[in-house]
Protein backbone atom coordinates (compact mmCIF):
# COMPACT_ATOMS: atom_id res chain seq x y z
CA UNK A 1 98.54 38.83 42.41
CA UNK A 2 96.04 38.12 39.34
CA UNK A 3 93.88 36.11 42.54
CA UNK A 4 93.84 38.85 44.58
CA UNK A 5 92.85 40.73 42.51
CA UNK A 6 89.74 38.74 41.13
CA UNK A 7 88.98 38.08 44.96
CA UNK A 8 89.24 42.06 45.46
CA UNK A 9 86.80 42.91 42.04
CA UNK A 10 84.22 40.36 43.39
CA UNK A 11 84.34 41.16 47.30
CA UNK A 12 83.19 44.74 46.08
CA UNK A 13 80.60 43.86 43.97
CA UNK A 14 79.14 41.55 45.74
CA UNK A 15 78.95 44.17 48.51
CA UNK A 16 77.44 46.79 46.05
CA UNK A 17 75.10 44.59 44.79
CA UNK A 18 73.57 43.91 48.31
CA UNK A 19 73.49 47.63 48.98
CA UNK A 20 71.61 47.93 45.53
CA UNK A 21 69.31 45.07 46.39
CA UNK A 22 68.77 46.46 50.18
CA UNK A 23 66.79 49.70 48.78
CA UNK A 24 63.06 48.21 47.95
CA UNK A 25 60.87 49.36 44.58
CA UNK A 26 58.21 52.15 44.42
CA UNK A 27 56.73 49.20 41.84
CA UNK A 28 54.09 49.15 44.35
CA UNK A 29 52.42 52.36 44.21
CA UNK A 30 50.85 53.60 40.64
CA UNK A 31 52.93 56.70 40.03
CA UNK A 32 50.25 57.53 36.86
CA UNK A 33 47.79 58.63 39.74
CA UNK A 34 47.40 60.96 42.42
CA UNK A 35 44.99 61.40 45.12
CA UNK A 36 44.31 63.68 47.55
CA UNK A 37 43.44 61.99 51.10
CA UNK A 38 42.13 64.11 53.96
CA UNK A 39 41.95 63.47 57.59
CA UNK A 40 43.87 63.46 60.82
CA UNK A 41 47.79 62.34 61.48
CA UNK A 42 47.62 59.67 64.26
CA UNK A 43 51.12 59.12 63.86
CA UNK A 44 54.70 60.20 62.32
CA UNK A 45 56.92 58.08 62.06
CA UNK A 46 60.02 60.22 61.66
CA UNK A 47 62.26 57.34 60.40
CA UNK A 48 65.16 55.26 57.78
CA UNK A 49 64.97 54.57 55.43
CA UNK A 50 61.79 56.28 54.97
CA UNK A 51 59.31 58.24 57.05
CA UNK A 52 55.94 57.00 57.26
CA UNK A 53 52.33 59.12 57.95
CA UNK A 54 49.49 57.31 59.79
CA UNK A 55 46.26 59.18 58.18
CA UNK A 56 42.84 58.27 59.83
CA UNK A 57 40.18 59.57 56.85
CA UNK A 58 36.91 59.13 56.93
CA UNK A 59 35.46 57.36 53.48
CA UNK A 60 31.78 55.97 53.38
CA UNK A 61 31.05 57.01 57.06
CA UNK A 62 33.66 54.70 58.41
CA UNK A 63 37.32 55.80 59.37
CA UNK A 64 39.88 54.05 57.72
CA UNK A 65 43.90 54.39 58.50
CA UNK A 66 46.42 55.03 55.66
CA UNK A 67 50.05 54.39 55.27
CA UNK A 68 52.05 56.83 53.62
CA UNK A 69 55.44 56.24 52.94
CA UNK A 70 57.89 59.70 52.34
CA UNK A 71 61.29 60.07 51.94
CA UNK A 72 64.21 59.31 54.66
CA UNK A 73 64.59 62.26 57.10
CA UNK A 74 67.71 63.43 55.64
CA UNK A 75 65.89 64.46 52.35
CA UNK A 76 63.19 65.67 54.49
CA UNK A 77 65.50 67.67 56.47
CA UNK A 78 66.94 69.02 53.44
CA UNK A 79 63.53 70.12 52.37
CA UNK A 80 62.43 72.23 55.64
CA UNK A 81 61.17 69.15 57.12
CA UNK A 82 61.56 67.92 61.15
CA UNK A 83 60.59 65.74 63.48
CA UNK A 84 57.54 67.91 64.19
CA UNK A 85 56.28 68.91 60.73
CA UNK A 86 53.47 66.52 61.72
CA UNK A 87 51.69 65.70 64.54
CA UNK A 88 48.97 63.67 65.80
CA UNK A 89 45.69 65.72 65.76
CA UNK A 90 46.47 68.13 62.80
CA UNK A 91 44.61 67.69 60.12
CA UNK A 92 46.39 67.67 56.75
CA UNK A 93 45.13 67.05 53.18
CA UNK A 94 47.81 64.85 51.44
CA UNK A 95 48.23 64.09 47.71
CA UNK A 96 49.67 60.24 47.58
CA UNK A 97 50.59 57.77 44.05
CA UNK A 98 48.29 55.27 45.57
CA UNK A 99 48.99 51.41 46.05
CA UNK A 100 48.28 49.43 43.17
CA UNK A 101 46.73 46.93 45.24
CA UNK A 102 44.10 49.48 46.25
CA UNK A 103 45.01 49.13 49.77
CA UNK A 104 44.72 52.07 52.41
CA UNK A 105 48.08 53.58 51.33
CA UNK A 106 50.15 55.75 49.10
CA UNK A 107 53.66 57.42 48.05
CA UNK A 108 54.24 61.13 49.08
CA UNK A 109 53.54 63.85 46.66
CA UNK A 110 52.56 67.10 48.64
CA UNK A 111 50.07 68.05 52.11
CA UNK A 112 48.49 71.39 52.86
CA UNK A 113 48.72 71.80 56.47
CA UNK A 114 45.11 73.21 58.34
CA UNK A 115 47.16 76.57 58.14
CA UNK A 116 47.34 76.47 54.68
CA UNK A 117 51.46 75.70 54.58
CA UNK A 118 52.23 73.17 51.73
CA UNK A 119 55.15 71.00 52.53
């Protein structure tokens, strides 16, 4: 019995610890910082664990495509959020945490949609 239930107490933490492992870090982006990026949605990417925004912006003359990572669609959802709350052509103006790195990226704050709708 006392084997069992060792085996039983390790099965389910070893299984909780994976799930805990699975779920990456926001170490990446520098949460002290936001930035507002403005340009045009190539793509939405309305997907789990996360969504993702393609944003073409245009710094220095040159267009340049960002990655912004947002929450999984069920928070989304939860938050008036669909499928369609982007699409390619609109033109949004999106606050991000940027990446640390300094690459073309960001975490999700806030956009103001061309119509003036903040989401």
């Amino acid at each position: 019995m006392k084997t069992t239930t060792h085996l039983t107490i390790v099965l389910a933490l070893t299984v909780l610890t994976g799930t805990t492992f699975g779920h990456h870090s926001f170490a990446m982006f520098d949460s002290e910082k936001e930035v507002v990026v403005e340009g045009i949605v190539r793509e939405f990417q309305w997907t789990n664990p996360h969504s993702w925004i393609q944003l073409v912006v245009t710094e220095a003359g040159q267009s340049v495509e960002y990655s912004i990572e947002a929450d999984s669609p069920n928070i989304l959802s939860r938050r008036g959020w669909s499928k369609a709350s982007f699409a390619p052509g609109d033109r949004v103006k999106i606050t991000i945490h940027p990446m640390k790195d300094g690459s073309k990226g960001g975490s999700y704050v806030t956009a103001v949609l061309a119509d003036g709708k903040t989401l």
